[in-house]
PDB file of N, CA and C in Angstrom:
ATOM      1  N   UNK A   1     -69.537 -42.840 170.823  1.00  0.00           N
ATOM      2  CA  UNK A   1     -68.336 -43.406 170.228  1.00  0.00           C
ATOM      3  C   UNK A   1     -68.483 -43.555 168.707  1.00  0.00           C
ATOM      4  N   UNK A   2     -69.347 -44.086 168.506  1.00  0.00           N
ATOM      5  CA  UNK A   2     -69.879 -44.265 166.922  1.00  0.00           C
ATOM      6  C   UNK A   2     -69.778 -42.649 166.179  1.00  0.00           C
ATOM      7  N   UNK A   3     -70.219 -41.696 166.784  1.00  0.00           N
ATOM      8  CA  UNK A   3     -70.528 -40.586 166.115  1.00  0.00           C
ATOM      9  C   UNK A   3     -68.824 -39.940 165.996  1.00  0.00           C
ATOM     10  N   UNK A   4     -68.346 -39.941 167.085  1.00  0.00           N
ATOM     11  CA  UNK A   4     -66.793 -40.009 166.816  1.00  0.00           C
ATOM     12  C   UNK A   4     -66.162 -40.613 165.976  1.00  0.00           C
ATOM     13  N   UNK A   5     -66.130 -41.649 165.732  1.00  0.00           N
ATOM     14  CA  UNK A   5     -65.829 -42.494 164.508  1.00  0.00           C
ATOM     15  C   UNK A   5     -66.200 -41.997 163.357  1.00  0.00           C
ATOM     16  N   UNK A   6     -67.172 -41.790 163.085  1.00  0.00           N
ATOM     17  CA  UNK A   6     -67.690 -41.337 161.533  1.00  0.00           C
ATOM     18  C   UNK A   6     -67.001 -39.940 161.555  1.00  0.00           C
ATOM     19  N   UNK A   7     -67.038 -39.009 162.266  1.00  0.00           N
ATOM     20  CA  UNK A   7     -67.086 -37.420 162.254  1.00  0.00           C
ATOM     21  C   UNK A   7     -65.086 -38.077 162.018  1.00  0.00           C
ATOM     22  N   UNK A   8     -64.766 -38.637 162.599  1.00  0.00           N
ATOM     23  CA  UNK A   8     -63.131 -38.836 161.988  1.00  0.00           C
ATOM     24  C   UNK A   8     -62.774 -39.161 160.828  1.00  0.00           C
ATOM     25  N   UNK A   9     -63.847 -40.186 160.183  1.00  0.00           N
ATOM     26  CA  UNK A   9     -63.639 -40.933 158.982  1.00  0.00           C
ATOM     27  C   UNK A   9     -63.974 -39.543 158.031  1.00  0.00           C
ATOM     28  N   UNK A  10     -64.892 -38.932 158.038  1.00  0.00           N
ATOM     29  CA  UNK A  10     -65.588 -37.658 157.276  1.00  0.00           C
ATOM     30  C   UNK A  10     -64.145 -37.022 157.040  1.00  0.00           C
ATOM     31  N   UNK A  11     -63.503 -36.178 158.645  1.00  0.00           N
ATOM     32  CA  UNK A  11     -62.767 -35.005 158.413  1.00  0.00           C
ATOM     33  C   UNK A  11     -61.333 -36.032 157.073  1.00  0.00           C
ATOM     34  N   UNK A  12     -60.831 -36.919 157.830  1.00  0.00           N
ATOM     35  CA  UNK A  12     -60.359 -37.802 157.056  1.00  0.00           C
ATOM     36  C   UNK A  12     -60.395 -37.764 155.292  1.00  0.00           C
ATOM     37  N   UNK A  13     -61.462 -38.138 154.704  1.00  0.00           N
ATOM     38  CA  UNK A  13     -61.768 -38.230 153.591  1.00  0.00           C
ATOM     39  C   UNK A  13     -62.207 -36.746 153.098  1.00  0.00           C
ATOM     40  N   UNK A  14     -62.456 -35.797 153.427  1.00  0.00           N
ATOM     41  CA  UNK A  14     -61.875 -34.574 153.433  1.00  0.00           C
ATOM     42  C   UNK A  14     -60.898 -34.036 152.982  1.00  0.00           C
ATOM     43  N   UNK A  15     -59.764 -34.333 154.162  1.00  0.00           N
ATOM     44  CA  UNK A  15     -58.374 -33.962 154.378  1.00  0.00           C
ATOM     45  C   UNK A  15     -58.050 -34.530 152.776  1.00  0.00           C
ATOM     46  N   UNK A  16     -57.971 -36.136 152.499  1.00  0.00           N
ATOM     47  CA  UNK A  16     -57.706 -36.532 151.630  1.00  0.00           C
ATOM     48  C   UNK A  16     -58.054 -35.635 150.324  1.00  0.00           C
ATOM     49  N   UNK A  17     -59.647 -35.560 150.260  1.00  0.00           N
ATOM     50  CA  UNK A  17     -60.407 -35.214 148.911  1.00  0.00           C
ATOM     51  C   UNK A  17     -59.391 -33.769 148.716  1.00  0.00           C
ATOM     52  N   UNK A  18     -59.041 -32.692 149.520  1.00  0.00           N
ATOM     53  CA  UNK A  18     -58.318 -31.662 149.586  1.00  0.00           C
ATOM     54  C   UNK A  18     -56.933 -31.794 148.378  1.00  0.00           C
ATOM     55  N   UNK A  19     -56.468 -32.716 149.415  1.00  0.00           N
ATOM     56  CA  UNK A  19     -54.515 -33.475 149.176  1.00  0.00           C
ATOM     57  C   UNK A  19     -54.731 -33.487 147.266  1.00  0.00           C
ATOM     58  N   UNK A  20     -55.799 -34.725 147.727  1.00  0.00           N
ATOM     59  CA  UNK A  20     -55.443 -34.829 146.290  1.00  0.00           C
ATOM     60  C   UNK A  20     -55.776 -33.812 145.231  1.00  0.00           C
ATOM     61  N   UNK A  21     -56.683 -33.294 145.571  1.00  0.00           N
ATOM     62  CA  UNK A  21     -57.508 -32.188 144.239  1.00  0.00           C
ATOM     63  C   UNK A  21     -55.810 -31.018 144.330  1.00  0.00           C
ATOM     64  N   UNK A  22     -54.999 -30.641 145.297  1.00  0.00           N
ATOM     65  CA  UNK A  22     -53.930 -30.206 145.379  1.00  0.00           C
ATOM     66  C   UNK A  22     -53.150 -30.626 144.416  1.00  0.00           C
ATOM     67  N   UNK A  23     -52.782 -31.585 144.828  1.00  0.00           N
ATOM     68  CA  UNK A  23     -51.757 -32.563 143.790  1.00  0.00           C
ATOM     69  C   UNK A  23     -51.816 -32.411 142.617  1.00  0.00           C
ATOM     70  N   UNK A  24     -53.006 -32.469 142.054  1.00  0.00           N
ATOM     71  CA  UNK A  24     -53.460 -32.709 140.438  1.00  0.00           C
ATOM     72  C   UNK A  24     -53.503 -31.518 140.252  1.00  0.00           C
ATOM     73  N   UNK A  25     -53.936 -29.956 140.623  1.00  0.00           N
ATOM     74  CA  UNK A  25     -53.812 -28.852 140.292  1.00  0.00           C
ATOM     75  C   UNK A  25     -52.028 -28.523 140.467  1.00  0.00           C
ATOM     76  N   UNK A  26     -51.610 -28.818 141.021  1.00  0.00           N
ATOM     77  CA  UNK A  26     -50.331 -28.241 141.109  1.00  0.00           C
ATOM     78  C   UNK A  26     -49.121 -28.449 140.486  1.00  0.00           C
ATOM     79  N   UNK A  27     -49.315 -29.657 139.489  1.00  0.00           N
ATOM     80  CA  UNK A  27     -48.480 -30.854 138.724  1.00  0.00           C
ATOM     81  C   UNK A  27     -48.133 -29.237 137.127  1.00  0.00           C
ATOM     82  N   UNK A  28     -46.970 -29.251 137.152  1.00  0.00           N
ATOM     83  CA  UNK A  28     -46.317 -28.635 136.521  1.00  0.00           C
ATOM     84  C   UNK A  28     -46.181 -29.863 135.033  1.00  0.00           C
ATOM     85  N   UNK A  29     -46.829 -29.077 133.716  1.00  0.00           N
ATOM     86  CA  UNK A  29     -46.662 -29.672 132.949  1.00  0.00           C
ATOM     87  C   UNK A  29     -45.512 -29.308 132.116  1.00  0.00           C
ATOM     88  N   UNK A  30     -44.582 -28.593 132.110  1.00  0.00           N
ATOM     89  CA  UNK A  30     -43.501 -28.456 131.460  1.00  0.00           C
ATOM     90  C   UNK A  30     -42.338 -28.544 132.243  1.00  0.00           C
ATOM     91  N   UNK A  31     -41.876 -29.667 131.581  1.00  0.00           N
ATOM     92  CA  UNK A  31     -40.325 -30.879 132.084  1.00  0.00           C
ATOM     93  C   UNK A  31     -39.272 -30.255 131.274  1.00  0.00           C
ATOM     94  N   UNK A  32     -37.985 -30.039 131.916  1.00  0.00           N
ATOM     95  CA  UNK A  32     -37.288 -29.306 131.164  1.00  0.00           C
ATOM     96  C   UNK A  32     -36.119 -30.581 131.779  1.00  0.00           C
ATOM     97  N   UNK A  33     -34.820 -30.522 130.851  1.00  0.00           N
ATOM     98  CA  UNK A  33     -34.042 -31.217 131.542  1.00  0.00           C
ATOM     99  C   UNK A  33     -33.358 -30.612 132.504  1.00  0.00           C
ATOM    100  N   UNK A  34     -33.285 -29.732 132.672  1.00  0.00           N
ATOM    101  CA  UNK A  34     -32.678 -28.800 133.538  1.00  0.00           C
ATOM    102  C   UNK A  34     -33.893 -28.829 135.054  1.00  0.00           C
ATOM    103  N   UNK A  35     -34.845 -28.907 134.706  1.00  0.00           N
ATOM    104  CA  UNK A  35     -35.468 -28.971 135.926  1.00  0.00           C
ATOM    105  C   UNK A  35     -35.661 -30.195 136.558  1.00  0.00           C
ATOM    106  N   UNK A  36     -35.660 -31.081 135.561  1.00  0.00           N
ATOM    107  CA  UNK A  36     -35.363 -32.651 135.916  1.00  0.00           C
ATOM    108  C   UNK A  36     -33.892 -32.848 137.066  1.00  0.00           C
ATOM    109  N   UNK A  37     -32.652 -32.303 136.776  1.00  0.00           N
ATOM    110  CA  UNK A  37     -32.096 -32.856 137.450  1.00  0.00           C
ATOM    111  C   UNK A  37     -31.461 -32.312 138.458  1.00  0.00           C
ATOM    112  N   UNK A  38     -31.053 -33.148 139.223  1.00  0.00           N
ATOM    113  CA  UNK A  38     -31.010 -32.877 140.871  1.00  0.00           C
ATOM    114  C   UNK A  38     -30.391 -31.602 141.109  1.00  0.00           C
ATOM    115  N   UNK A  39     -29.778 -31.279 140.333  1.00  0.00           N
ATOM    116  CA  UNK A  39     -29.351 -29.365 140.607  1.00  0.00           C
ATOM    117  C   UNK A  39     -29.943 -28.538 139.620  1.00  0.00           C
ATOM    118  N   UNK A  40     -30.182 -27.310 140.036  1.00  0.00           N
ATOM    119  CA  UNK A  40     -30.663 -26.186 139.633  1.00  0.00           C
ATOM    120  C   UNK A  40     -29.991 -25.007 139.969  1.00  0.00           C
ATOM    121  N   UNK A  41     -28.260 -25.412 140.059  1.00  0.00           N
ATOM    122  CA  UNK A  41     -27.809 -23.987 140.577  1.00  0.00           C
ATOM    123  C   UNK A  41     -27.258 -23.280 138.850  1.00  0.00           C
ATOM    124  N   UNK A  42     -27.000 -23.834 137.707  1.00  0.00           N
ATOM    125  CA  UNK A  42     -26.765 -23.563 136.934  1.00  0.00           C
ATOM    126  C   UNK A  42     -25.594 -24.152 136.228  1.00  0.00           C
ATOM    127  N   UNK A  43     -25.242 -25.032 136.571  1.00  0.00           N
ATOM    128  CA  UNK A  43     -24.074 -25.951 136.226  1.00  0.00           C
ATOM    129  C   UNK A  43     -24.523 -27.171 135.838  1.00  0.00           C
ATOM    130  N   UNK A  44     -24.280 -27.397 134.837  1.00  0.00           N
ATOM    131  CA  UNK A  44     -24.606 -28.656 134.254  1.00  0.00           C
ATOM    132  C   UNK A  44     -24.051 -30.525 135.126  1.00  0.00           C
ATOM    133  N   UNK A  45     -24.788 -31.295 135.198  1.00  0.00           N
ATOM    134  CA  UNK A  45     -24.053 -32.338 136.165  1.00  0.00           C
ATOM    135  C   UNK A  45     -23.934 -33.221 135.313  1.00  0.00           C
ATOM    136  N   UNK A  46     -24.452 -33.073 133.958  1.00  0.00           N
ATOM    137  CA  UNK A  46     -23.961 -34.502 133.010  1.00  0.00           C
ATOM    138  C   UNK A  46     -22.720 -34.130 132.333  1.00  0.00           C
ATOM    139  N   UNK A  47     -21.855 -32.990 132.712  1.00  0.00           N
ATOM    140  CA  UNK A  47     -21.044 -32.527 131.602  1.00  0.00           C
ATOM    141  C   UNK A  47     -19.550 -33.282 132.979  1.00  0.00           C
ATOM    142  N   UNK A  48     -18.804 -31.832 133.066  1.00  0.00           N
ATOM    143  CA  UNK A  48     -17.709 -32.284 134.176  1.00  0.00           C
ATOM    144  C   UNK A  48     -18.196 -31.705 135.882  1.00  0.00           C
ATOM    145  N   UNK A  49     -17.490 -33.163 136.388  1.00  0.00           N
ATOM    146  CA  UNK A  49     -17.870 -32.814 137.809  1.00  0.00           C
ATOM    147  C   UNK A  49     -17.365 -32.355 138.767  1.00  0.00           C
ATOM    148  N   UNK A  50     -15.647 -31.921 137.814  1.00  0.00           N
ATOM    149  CA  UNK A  50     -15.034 -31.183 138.770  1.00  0.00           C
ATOM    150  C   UNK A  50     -15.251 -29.709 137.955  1.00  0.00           C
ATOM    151  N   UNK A  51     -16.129 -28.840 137.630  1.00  0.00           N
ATOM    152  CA  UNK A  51     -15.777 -27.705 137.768  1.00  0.00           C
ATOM    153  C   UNK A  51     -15.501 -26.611 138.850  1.00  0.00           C
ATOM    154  N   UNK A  52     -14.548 -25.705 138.301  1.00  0.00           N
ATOM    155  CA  UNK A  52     -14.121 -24.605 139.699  1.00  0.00           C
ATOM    156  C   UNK A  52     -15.544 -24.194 139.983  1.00  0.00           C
ATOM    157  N   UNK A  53     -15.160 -23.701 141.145  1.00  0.00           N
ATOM    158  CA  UNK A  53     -16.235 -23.124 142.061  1.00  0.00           C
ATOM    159  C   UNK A  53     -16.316 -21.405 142.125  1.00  0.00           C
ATOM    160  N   UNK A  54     -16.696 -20.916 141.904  1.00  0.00           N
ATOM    161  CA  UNK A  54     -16.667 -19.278 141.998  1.00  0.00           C
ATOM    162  C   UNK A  54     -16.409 -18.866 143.317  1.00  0.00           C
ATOM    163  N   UNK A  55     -15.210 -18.130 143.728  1.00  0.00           N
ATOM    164  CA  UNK A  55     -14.885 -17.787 145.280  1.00  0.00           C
ATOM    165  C   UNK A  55     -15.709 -16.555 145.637  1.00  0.00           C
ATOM    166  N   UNK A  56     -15.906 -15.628 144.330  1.00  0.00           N
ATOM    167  CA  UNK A  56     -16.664 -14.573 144.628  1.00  0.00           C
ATOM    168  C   UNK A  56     -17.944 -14.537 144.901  1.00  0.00           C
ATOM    169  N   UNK A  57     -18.662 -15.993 143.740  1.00  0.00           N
ATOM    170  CA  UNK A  57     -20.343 -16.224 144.516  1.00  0.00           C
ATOM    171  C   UNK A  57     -19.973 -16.875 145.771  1.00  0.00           C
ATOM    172  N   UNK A  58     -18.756 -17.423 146.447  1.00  0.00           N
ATOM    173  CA  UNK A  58     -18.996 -18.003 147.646  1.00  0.00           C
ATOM    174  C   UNK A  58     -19.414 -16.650 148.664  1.00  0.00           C
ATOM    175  N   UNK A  59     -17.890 -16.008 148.205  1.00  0.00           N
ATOM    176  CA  UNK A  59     -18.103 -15.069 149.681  1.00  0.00           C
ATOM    177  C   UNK A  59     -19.333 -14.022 149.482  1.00  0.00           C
ATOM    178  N   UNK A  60     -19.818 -14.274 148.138  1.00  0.00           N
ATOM    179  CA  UNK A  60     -21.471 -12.937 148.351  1.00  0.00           C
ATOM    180  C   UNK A  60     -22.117 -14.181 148.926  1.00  0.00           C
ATOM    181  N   UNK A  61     -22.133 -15.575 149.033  1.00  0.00           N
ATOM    182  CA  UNK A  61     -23.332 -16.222 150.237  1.00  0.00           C
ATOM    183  C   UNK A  61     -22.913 -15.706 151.386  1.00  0.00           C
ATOM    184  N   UNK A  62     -21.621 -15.828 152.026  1.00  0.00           N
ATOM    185  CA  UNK A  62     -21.245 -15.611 153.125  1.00  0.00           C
ATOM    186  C   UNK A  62     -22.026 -14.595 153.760  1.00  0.00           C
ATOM    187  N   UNK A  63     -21.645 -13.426 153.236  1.00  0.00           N
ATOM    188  CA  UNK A  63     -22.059 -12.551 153.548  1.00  0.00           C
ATOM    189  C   UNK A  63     -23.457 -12.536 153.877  1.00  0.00           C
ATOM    190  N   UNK A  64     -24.014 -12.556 152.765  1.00  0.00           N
ATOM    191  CA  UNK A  64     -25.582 -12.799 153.044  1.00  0.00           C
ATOM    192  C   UNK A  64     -25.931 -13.665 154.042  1.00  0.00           C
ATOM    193  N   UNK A  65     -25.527 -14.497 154.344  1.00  0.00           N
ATOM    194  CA  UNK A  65     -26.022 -15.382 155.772  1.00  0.00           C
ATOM    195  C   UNK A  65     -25.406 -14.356 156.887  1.00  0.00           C
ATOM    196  N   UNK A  66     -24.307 -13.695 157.150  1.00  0.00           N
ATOM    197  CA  UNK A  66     -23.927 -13.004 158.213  1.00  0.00           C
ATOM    198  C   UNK A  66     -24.987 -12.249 158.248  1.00  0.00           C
ATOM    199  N   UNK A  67     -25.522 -11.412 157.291  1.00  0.00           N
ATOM    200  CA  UNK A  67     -26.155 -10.239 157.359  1.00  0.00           C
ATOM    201  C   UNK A  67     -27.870 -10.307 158.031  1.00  0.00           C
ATOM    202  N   UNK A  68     -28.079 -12.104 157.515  1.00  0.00           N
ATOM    203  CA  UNK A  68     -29.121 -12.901 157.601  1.00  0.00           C
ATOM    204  C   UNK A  68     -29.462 -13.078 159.213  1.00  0.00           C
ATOM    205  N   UNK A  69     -28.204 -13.459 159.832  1.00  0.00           N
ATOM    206  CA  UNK A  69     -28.279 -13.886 160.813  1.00  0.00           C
ATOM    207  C   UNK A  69     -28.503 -12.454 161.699  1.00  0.00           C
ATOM    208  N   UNK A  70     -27.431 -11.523 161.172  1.00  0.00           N
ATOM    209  CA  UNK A  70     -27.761 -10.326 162.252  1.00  0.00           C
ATOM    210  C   UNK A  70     -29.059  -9.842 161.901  1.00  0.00           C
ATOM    211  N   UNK A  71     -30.167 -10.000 161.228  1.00  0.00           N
ATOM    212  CA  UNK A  71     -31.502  -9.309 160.825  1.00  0.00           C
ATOM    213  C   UNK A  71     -31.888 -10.372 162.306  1.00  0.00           C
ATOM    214  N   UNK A  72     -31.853 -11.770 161.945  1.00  0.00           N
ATOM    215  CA  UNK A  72     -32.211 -12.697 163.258  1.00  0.00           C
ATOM    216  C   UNK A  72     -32.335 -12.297 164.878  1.00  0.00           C
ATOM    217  N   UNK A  73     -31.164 -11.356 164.707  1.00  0.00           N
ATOM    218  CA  UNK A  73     -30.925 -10.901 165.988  1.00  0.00           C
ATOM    219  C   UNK A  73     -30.976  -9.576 165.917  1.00  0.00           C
ATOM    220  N   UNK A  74     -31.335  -8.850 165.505  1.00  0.00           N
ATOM    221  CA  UNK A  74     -31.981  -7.751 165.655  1.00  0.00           C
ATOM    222  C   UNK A  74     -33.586  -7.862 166.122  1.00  0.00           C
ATOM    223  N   UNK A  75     -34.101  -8.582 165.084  1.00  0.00           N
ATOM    224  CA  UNK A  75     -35.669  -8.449 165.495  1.00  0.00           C
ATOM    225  C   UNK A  75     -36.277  -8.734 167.046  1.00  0.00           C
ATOM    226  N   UNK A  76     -35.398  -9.623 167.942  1.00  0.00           N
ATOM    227  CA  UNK A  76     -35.469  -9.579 169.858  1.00  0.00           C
ATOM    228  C   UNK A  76     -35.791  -8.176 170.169  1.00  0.00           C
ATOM    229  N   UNK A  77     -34.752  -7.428 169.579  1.00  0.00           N
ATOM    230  CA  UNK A  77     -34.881  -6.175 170.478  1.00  0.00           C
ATOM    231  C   UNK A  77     -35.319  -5.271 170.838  1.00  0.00           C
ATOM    232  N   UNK A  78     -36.733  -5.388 170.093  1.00  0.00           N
ATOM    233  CA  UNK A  78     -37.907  -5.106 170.365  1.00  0.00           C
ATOM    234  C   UNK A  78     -38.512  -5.290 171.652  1.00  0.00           C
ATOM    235  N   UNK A  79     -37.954  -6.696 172.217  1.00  0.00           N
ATOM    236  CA  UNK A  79     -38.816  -7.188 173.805  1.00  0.00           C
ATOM    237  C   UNK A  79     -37.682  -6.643 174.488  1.00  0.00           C
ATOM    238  N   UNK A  80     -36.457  -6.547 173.756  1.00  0.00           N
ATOM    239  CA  UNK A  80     -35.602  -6.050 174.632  1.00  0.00           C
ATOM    240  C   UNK A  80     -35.742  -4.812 175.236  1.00  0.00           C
ATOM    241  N   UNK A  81     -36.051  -3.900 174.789  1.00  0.00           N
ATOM    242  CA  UNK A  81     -36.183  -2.675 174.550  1.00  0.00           C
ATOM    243  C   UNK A  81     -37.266  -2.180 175.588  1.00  0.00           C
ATOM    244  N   UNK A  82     -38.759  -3.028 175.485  1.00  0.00           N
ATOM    245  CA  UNK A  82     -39.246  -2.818 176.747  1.00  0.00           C
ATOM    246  C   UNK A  82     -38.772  -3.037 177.799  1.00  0.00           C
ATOM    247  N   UNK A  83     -37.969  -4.041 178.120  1.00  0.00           N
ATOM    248  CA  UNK A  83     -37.453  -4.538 179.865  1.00  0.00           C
ATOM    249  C   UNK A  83     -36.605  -4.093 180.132  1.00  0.00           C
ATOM    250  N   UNK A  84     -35.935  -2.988 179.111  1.00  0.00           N
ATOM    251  CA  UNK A  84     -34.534  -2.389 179.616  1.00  0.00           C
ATOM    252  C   UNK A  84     -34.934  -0.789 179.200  1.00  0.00           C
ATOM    253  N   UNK A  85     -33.641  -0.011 180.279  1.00  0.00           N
ATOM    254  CA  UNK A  85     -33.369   1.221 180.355  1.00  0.00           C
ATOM    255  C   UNK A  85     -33.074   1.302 178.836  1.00  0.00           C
ATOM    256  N   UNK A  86     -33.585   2.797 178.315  1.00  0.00           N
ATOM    257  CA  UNK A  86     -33.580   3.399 176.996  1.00  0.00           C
ATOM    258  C   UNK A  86     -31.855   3.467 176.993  1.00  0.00           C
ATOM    259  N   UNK A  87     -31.551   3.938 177.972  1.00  0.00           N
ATOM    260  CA  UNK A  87     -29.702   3.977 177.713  1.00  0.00           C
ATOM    261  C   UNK A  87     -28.792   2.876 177.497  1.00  0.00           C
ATOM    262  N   UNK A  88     -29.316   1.876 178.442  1.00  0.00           N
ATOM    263  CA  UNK A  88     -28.700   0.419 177.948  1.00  0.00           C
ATOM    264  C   UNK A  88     -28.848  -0.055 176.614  1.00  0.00           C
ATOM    265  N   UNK A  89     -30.529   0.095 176.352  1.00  0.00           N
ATOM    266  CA  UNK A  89     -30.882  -0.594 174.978  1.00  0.00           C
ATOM    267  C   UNK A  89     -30.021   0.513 174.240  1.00  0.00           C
ATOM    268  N   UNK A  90     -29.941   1.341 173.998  1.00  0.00           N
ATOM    269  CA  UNK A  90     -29.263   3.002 172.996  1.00  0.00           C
ATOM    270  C   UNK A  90     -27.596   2.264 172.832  1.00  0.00           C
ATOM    271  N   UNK A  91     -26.752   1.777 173.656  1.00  0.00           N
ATOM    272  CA  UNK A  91     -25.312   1.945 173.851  1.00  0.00           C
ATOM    273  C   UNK A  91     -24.989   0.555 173.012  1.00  0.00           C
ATOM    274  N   UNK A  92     -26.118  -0.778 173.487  1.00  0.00           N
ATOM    275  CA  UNK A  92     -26.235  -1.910 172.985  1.00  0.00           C
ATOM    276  C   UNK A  92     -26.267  -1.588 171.501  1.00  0.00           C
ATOM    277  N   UNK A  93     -27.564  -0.944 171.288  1.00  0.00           N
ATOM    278  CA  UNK A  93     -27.887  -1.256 169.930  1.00  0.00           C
ATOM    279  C   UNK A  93     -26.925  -0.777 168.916  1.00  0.00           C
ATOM    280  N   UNK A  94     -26.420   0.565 169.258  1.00  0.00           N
ATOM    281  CA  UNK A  94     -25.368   1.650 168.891  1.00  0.00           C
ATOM    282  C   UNK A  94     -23.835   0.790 168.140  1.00  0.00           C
ATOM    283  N   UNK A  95     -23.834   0.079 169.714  1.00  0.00           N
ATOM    284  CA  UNK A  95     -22.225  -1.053 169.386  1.00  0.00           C
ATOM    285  C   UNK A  95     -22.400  -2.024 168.486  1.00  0.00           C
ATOM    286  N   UNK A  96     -23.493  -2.479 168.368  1.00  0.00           N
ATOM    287  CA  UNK A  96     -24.319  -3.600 167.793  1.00  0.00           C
ATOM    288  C   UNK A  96     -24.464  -2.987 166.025  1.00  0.00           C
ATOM    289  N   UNK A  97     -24.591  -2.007 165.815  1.00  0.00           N
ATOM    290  CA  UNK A  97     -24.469  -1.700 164.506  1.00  0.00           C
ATOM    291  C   UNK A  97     -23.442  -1.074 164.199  1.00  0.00           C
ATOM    292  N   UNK A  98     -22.577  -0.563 164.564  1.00  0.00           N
ATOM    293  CA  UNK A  98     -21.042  -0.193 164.940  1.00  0.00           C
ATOM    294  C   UNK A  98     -20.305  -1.228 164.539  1.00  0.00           C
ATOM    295  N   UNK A  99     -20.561  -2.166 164.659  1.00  0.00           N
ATOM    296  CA  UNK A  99     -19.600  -3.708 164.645  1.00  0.00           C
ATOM    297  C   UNK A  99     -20.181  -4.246 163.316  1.00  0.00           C
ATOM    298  N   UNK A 100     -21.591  -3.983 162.901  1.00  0.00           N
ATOM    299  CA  UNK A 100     -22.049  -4.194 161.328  1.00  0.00           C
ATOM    300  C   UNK A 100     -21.606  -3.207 160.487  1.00  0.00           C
ATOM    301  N   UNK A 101     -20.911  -1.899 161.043  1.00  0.00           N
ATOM    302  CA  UNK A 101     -20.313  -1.343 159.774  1.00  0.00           C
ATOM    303  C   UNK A 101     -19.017  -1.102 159.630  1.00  0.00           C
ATOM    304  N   UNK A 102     -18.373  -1.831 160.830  1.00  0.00           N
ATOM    305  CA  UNK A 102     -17.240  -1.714 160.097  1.00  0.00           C
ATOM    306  C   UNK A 102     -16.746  -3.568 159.814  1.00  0.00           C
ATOM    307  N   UNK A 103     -17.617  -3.849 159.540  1.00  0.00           N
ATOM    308  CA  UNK A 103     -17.464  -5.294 158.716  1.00  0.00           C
ATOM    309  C   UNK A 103     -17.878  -5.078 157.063  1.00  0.00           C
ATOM    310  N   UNK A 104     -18.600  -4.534 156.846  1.00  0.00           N
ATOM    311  CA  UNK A 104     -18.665  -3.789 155.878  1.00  0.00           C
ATOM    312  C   UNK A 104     -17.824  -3.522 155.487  1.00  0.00           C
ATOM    313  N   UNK A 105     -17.679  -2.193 156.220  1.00  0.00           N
ATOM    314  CA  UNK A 105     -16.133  -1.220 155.497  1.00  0.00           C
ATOM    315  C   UNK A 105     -14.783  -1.949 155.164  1.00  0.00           C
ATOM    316  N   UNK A 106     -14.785  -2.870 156.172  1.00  0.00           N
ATOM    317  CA  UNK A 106     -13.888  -3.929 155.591  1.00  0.00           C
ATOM    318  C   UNK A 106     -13.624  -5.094 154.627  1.00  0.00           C
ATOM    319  N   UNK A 107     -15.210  -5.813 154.488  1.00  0.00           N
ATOM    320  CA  UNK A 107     -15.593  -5.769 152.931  1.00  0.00           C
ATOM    321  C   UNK A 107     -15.667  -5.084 151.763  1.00  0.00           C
ATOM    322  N   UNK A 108     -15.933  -3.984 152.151  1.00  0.00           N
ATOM    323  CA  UNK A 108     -15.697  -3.350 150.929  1.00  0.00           C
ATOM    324  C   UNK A 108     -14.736  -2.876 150.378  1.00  0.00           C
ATOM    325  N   UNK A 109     -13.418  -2.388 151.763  1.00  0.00           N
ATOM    326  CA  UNK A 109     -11.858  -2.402 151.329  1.00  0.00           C
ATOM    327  C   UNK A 109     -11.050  -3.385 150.733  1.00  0.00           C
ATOM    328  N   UNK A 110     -11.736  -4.757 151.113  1.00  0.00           N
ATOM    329  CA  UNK A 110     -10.972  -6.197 150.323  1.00  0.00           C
ATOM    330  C   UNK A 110     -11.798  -6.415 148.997  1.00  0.00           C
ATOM    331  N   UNK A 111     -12.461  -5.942 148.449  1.00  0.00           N
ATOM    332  CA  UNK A 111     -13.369  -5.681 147.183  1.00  0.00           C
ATOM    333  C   UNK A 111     -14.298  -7.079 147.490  1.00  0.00           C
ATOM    334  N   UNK A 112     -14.942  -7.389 148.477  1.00  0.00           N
ATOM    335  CA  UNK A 112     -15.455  -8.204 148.319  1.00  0.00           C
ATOM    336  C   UNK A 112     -16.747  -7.887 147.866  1.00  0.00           C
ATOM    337  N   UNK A 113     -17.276  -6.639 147.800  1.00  0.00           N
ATOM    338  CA  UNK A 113     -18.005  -6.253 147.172  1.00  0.00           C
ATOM    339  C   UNK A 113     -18.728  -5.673 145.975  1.00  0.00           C
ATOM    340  N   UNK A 114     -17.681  -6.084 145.017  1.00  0.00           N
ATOM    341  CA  UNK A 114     -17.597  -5.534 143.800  1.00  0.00           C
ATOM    342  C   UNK A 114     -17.729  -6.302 142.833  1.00  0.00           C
ATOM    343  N   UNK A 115     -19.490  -6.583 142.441  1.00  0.00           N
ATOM    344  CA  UNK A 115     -19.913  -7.868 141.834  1.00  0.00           C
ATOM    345  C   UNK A 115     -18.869  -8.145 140.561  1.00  0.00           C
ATOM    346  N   UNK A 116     -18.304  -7.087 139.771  1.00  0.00           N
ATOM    347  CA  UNK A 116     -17.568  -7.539 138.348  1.00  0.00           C
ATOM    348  C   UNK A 116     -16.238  -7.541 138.523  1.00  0.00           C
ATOM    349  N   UNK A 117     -15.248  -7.972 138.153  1.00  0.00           N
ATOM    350  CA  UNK A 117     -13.956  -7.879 138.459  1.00  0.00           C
ATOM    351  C   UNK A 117     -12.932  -7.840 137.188  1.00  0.00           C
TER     352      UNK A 117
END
């Protein structure tokens, strides 16, 4: 029991001696006000707080999370692929990117893709 105890207190003061030698190496010495405050998307928060919002950087997030999410669900189909017939997985996968391009094509007909305007 004793030897348990110590061998905990050790890994312990360890773990710690680690944390901290971390901490102190990792401490960023140049403070900017901009990095100081609570946003960093590029908009200033001491100035006005209602500025417009850009609809066009909205819908390029959008997108990117759709596109995000279907990478998500693509990468399964790998296990899929073993437990199923090559023709099932083929017709699946086929429709499955079929349906990613013409979301596309339809982005790109509403110019949502056209970073300058």
């Amino acid at each position: 029991m004793l030897l348990l105890t110590l061998f905990s207190f050790i890994v312990m003061f360890i773990i710690m001696l680690i944390m901290t030698i971390n901490n102190t190496i990792s401490k960023k010495t140049f403070k900017d006000r901009e990095k100081l405050s609570p946003f960093e998307c590029g908009f200033d928060p001491k100035s006005s707080t209602r500025i417009t919002f850009s609809l066009h950087f909205f819908l390029i997030a959008i997108i990117f999370l759709i596109f995000d999410i279907e990478i998500a669900l693509i990468l399964p189909m790998i296990y899929v692929m073993k437990t199923s017939s090559l023709l099932s997985f083929s017709m699946f996968f086929m429709y499955f990117i079929f349906i990613l391009l013409i979301g596309v094509y339809h982005e790109w007909n509403q110019g949502m893709l056209t970073w300058t305007s």
